[in-house]
Protein backbone atom coordinates (compact mmCIF):
# COMPACT_ATOMS: atom_id res chain seq x y z
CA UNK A 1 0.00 0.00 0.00
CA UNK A 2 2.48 2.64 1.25
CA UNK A 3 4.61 1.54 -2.35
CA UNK A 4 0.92 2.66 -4.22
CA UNK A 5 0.92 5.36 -2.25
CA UNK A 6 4.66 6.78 -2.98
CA UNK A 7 3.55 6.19 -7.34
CA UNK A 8 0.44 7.99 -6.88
CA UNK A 9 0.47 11.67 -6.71
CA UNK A 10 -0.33 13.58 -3.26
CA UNK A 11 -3.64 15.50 -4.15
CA UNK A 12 -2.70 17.90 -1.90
CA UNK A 13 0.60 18.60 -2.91
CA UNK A 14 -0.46 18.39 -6.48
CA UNK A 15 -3.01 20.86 -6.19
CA UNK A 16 -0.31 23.26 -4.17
CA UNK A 17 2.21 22.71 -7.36
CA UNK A 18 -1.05 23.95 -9.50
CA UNK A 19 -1.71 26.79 -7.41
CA UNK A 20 1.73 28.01 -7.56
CA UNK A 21 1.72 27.69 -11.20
CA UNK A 22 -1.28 29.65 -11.40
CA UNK A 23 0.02 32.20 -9.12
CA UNK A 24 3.18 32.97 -11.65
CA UNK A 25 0.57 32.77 -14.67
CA UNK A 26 -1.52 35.93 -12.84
CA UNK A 27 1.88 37.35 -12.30
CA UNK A 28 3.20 37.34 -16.13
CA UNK A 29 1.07 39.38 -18.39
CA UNK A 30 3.13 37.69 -21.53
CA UNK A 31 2.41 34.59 -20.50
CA UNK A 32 -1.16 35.30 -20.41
CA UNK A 33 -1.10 36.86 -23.67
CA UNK A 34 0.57 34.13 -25.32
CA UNK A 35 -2.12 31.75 -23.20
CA UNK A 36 -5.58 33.39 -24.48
CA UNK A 37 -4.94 36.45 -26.85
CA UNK A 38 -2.21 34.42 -29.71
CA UNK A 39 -4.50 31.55 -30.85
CA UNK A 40 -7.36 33.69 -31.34
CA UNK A 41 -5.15 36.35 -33.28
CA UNK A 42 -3.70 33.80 -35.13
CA UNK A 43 -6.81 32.07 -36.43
CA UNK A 44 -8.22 35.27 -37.31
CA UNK A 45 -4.96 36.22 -39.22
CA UNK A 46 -4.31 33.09 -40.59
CA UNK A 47 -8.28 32.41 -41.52
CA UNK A 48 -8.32 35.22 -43.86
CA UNK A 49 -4.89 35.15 -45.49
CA UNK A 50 -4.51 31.61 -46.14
CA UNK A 51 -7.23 30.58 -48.92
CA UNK A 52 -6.74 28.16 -51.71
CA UNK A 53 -10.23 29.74 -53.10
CA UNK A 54 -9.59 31.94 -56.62
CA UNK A 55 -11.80 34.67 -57.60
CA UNK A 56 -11.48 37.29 -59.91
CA UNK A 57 -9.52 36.21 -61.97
CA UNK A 58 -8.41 39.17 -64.83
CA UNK A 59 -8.39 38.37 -67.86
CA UNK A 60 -8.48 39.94 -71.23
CA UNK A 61 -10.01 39.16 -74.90
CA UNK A 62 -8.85 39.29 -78.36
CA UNK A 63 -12.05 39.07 -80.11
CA UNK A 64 -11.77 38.79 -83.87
CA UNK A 65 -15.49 37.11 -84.45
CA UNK A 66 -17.43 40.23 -83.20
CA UNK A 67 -20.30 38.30 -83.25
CA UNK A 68 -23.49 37.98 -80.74
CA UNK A 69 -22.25 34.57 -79.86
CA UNK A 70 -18.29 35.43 -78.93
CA UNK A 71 -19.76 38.13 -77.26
CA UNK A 72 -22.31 35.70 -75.15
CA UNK A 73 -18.73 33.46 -74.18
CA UNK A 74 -16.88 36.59 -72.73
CA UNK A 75 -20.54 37.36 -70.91
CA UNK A 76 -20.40 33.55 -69.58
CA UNK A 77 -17.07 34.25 -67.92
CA UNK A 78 -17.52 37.76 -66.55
CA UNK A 79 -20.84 36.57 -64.76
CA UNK A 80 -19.51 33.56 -63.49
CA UNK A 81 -18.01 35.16 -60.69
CA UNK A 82 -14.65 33.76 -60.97
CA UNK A 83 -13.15 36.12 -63.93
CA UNK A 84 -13.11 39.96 -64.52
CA UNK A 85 -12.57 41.33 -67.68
CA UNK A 86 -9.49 43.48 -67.84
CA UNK A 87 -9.81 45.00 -70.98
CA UNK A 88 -10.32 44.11 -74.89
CA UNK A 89 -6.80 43.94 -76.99
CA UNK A 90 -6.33 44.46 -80.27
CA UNK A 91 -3.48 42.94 -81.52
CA UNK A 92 -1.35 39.75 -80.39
CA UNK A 93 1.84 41.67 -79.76
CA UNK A 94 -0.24 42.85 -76.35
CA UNK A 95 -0.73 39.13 -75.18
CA UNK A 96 2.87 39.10 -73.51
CA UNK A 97 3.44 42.77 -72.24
CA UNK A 98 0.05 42.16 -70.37
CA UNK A 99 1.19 39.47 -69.17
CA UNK A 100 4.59 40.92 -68.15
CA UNK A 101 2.93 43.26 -66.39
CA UNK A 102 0.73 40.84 -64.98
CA UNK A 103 -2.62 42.93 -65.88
CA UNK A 104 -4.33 40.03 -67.02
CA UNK A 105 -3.73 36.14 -65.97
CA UNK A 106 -5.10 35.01 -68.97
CA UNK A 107 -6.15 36.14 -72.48
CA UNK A 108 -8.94 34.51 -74.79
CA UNK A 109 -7.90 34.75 -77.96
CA UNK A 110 -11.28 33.80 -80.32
CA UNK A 111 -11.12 33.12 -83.80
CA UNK A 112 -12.82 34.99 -86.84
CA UNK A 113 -14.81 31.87 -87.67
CA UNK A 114 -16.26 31.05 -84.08
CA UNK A 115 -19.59 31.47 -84.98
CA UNK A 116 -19.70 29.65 -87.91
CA UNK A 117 -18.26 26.64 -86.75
CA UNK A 118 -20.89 26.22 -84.02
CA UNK A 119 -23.57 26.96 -86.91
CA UNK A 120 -22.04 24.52 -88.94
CA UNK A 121 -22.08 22.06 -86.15
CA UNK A 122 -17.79 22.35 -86.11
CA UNK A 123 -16.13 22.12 -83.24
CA UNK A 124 -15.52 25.69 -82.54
CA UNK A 125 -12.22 26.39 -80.47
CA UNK A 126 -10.69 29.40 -78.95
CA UNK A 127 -6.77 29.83 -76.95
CA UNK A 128 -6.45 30.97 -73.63
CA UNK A 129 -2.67 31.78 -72.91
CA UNK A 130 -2.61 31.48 -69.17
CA UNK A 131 0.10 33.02 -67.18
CA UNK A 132 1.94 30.10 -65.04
CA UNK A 133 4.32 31.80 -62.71
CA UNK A 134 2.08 30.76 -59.97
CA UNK A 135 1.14 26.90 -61.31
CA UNK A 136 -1.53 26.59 -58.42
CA UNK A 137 -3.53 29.07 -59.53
CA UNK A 138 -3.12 28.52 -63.13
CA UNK A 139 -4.02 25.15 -62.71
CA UNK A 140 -7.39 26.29 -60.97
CA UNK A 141 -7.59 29.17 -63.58
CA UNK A 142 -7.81 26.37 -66.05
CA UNK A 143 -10.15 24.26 -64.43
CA UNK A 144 -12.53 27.21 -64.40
CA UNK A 145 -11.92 28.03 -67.74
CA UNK A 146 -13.02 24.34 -69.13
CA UNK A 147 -16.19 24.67 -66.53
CA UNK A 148 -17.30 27.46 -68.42
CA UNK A 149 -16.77 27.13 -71.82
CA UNK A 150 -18.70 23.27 -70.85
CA UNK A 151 -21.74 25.95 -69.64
CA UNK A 152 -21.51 28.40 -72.80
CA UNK A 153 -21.32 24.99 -74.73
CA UNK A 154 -24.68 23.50 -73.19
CA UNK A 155 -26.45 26.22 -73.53
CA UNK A 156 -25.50 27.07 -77.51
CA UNK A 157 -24.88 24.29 -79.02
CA UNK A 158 -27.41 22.29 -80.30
CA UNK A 159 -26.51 17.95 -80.76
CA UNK A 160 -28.72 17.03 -83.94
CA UNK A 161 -30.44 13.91 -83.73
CA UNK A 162 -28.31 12.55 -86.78
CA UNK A 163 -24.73 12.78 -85.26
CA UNK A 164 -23.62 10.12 -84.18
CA UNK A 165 -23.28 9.56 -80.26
CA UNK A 166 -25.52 11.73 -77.75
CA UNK A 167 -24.41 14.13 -75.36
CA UNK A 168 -23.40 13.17 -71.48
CA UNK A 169 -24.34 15.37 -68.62
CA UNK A 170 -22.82 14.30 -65.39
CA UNK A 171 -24.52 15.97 -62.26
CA UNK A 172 -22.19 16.47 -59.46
CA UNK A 173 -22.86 16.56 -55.93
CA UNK A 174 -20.83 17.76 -52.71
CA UNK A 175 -21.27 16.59 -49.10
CA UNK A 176 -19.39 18.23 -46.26
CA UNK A 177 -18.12 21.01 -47.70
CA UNK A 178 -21.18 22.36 -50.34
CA UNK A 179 -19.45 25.84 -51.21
CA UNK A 180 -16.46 24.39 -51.55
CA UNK A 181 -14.96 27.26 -49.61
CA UNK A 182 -11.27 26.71 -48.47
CA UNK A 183 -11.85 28.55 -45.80
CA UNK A 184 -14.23 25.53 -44.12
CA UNK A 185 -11.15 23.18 -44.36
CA UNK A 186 -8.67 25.37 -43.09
CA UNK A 187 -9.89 27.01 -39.93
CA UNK A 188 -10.48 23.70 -38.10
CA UNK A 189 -7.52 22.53 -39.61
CA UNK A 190 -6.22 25.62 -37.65
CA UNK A 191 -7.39 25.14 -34.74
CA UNK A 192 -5.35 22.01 -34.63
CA UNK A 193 -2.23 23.85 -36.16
CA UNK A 194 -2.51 26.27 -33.64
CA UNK A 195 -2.92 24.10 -30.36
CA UNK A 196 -0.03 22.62 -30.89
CA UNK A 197 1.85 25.00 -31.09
CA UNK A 198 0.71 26.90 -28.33
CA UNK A 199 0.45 24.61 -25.78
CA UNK A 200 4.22 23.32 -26.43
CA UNK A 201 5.33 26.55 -26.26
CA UNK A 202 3.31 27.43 -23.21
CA UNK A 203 5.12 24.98 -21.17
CA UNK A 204 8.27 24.97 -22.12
CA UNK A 205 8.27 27.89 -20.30
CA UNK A 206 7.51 26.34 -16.73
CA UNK A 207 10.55 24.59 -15.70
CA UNK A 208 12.96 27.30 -17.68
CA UNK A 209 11.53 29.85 -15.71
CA UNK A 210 12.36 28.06 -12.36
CA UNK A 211 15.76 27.91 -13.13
CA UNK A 212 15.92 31.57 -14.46
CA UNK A 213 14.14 32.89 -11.02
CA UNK A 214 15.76 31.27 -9.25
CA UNK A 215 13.05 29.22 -7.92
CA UNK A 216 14.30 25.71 -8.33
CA UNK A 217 16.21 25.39 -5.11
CA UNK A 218 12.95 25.83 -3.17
CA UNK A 219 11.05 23.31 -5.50
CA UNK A 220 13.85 20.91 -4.73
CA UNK A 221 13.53 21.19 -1.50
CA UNK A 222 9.71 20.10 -1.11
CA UNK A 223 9.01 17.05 -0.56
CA UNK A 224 6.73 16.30 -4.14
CA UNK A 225 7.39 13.91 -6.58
CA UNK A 226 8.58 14.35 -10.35
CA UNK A 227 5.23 13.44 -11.11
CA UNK A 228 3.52 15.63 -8.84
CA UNK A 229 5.01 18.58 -10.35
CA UNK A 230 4.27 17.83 -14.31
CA UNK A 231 0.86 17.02 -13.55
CA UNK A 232 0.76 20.16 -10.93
CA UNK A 233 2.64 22.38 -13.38
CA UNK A 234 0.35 20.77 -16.03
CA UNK A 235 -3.31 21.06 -15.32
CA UNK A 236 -3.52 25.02 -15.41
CA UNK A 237 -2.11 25.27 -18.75
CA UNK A 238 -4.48 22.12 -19.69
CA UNK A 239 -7.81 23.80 -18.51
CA UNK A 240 -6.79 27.03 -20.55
CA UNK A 241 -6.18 24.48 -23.72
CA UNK A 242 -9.56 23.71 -23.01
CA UNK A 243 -10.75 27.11 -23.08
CA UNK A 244 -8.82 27.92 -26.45
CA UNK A 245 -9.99 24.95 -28.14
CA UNK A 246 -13.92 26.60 -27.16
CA UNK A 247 -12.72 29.78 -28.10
CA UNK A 248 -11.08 28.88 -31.43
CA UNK A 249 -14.40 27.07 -32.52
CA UNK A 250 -16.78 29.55 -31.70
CA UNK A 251 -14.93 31.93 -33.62
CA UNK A 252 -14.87 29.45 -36.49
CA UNK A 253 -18.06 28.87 -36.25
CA UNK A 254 -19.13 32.64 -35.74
CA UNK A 255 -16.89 34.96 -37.63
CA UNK A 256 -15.91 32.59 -40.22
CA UNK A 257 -19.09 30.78 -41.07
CA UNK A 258 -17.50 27.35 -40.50
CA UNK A 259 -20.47 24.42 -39.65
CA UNK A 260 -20.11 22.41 -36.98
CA UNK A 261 -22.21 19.49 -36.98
CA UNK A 262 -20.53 17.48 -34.80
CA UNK A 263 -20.50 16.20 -30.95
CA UNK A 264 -19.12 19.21 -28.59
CA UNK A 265 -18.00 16.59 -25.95
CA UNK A 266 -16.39 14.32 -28.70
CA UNK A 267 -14.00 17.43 -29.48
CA UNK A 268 -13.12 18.36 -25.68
CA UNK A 269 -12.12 14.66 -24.95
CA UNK A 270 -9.99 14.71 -27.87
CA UNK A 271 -8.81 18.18 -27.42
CA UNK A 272 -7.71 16.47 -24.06
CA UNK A 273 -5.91 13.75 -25.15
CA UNK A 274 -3.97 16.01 -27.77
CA UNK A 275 -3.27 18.67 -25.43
CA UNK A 276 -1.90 16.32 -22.69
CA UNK A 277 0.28 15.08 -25.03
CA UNK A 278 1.54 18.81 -26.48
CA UNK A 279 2.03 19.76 -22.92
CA UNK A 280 3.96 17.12 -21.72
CA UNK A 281 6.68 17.66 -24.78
CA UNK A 282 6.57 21.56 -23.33
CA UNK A 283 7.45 20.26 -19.94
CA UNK A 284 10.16 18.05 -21.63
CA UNK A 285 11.93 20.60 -23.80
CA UNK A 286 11.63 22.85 -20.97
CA UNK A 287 13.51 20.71 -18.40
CA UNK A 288 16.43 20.13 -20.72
CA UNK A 289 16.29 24.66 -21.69
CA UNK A 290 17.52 25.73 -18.76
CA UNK A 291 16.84 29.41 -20.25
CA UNK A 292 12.97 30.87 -21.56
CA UNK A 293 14.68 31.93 -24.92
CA UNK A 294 16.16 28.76 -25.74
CA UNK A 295 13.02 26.85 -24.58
CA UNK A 296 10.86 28.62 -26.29
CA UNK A 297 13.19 28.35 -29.90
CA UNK A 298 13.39 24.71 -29.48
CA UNK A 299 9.73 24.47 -28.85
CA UNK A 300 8.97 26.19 -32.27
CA UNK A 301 11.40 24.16 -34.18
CA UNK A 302 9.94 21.16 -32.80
CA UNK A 303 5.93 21.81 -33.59
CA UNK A 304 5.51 24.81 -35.99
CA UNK A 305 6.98 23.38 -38.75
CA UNK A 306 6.07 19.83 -38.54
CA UNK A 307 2.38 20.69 -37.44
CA UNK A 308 2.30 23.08 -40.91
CA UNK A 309 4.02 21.51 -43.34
CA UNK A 310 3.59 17.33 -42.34
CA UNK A 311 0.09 17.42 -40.54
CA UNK A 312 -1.41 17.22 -43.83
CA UNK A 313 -3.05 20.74 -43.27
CA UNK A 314 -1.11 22.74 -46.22
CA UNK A 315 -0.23 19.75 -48.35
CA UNK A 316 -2.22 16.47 -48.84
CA UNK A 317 0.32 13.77 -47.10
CA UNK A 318 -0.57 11.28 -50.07
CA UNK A 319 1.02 13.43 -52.32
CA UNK A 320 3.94 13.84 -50.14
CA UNK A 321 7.21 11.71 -51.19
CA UNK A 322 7.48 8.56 -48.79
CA UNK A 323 9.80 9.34 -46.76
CA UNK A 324 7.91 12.32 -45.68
CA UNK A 325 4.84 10.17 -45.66
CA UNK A 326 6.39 7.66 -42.88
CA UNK A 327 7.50 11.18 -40.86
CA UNK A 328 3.92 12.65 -40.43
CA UNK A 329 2.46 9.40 -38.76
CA UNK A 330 4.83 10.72 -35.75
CA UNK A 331 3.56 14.39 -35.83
CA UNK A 332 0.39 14.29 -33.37
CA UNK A 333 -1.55 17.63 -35.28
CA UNK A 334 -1.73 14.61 -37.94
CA UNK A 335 -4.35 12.99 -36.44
CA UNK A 336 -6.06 16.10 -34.28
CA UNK A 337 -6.24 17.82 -37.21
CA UNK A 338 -8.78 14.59 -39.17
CA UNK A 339 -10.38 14.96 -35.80
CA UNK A 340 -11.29 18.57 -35.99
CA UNK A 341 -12.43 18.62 -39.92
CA UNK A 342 -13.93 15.31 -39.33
CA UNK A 343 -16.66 16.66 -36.31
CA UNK A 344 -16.64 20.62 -37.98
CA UNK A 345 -17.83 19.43 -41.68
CA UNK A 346 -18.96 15.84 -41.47
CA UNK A 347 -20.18 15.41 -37.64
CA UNK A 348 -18.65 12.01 -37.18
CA UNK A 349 -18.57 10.18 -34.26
CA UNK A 350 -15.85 7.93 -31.96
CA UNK A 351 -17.13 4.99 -34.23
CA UNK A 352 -15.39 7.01 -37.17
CA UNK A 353 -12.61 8.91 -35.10
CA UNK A 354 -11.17 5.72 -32.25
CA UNK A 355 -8.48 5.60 -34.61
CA UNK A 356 -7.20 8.80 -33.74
CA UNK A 357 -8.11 8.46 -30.53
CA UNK A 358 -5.86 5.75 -30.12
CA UNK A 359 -3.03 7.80 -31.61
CA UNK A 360 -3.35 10.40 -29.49
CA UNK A 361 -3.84 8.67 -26.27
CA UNK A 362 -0.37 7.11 -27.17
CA UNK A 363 1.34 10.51 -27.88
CA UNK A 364 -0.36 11.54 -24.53
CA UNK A 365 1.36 8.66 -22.43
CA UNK A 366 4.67 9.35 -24.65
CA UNK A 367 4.34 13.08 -23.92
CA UNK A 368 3.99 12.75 -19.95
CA UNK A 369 6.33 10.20 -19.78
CA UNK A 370 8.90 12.00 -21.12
CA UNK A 371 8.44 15.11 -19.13
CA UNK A 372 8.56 12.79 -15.97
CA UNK A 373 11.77 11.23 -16.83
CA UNK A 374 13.06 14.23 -17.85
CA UNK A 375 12.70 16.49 -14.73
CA UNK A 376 15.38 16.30 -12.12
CA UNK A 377 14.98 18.27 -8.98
CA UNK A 378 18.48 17.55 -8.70
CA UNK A 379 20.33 20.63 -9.21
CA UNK A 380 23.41 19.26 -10.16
């Protein structure tokens, strides 16, 4: 019993640890800051600069059929939302200055026998010269491009009876996501972004900040256990996790339009099991930093840039090459972030999601075990 006893943590001592830690959080307005004001700055700055979502699009028109149907095509386009006409050229030579100048992305060039073609039942064509010095958007530029010259087409073009083969119409329909606004993928992909990166950075402050106050002699003197103070030094920062993750989603949810159609409580136990694990690699970094700076360095290296670039949240990980691949299944945003954009957009449940939850709850046992083993109240 008394060996049961020694393993488990004191609640008393634990909740004095806590206390204390709350006591230097009142104390230091940064911290603070960093604790409740960052995430929700962040997701508001990140939410409306990063977009995949392309909109008016300028383009211009060399228009040598001067006809009521060429002009009905560059009417398709500037109504469709997507493109805005620029301006009418007159001669070729303008294509590339224009484009030099970036003025226009792309320029329709249509031929003098447009109309005639489609009267004759021809395959009518016209060139778009698309500027590609940003391929991503070119590509999309494209895409939209094809989309509405397919709408101009089905609305113009008549199939006689006698040609061979008959038209297909494909009818497409999107779940989760109807707008197809970027902007519904990203902010809960945020929010997991975001978390991590906060609450590592939160804690690797604690035990850095001991040493640099000189505070770690008294702590070494007490009579708690390792454990007692990462869970004491813990829990504060893990209820304000909490709080952010509410926080973060309302604004989603309020200022950005985002749906959530999901289970609240689903979201806080897995926001638990994520953050337990984020915090405990705070409390490890931070017991090897003995400084804030350095802590607080290391702690960016080690989740910005893997929670950005290998979660899966900029760049789809199955187009990533496989060694990269085999990296993100040890980044934990990985799996938060399918657990935010899975109960946001599609409202699934733990029957959909215990896969993740199994993930994390391992990177939450990895995470407090190493900030266990790596605390020493020694101060040797």
């Amino acid at each position: 019993m008394s060996k049961a006893r020694r393993i488990l943590p004191d609640p008393m001592r634990l909740r004095a640890v806590a206390r204390k830690e709350i006591l230097q959080l009142r104390r230091d307005a940064r911290s603070m800051l960093l604790a409740f004001a960052m995430p929700l700055l962040l997701l508001v700055i990140f939410g409306y600069a990063i977009t995949w979502d392309v909109r008016n699009i300028p383009f211009g028109v060399i228009d040598r059929d001067q006809t009521r149907r060429s002009r009905d095509l560059i009417t398709t386009f500037q109504s469709s939302g997507y493109f805005t006409l620029r301006e009418y050229l007159d001669r070729p030579s303008e294509i590339a200055e224009n484009l030099y100048k970036r003025r226009e992305m792309i320029v329709f060039v249509i031929p003098p026998d447009f109309s005639r073609d489609i009267d004759a039942g021809r395959q009518a064509q016209i060139q778009a010269i698309v500027d590609g010095t940003d391929a991503n958007t070119a590509t999309i530029a494209i895409s939209y491009t094809r989309a509405m010259i397919q709408t101009f087409a089905l609305g113009n073009i008549r199939v006689s009876p006698t040609r061979s083969g008959l038209p297909i119409r494909a009818q497409s329909r999107v779940w989760f996501n109807e707008e197809l606004k970027s902007r519904n993928m990203i902010v809960p992909g945020l929010v997991a972004v975001i978390m991590m990166i906060i609450a590592a950075i939160l804690t690797s402050l604690t035990i850095a900040r001991e040493w640099e106050r000189g505070t770690m002699e008294q702590l070494a003197a007490t009579p708690v256990t390792r454990l007692e103070v990462v869970l004491g030094k813990l829990l504060p920062y893990l209820a304000i996790g909490l709080i952010d993750v509410i926080l973060s989603s309302l604004l989603g949810v309020l200022l950005f339009g985002v749906p959530f159609r999901g289970n609240p409580a689903l979201l806080m136990l897995m926001s638990f099991l994520f953050l337990v694990g984020a915090l405990g690699l705070g409390i490890f970094i931070s017991a090897f930093a003995r400084t804030q700076l350095v802590a607080t360095q290391v702690a960016m290296m080690a989740t910005y840039l893997p929670a950005y670039l290998l979660s899966g949240f900029m760049f789809p990980i199955s187009v990533m090459p496989g060694v990269l691949r085999v990296l993100t299944y040890v980044v934990p945003a990985r799996y938060f972030l399918v657990v935010t954009r899975g109960i946001f957009l599609k409202g699934v449940g733990l029957h959909v999601l215990y896969v993740q939850g199994i993930f994390m709850l391992i990177f939450s046992v990895i995470g407090l075990t190493l900030a266990v083993r790596g605390f020493r109240k020694e101060l040797g």
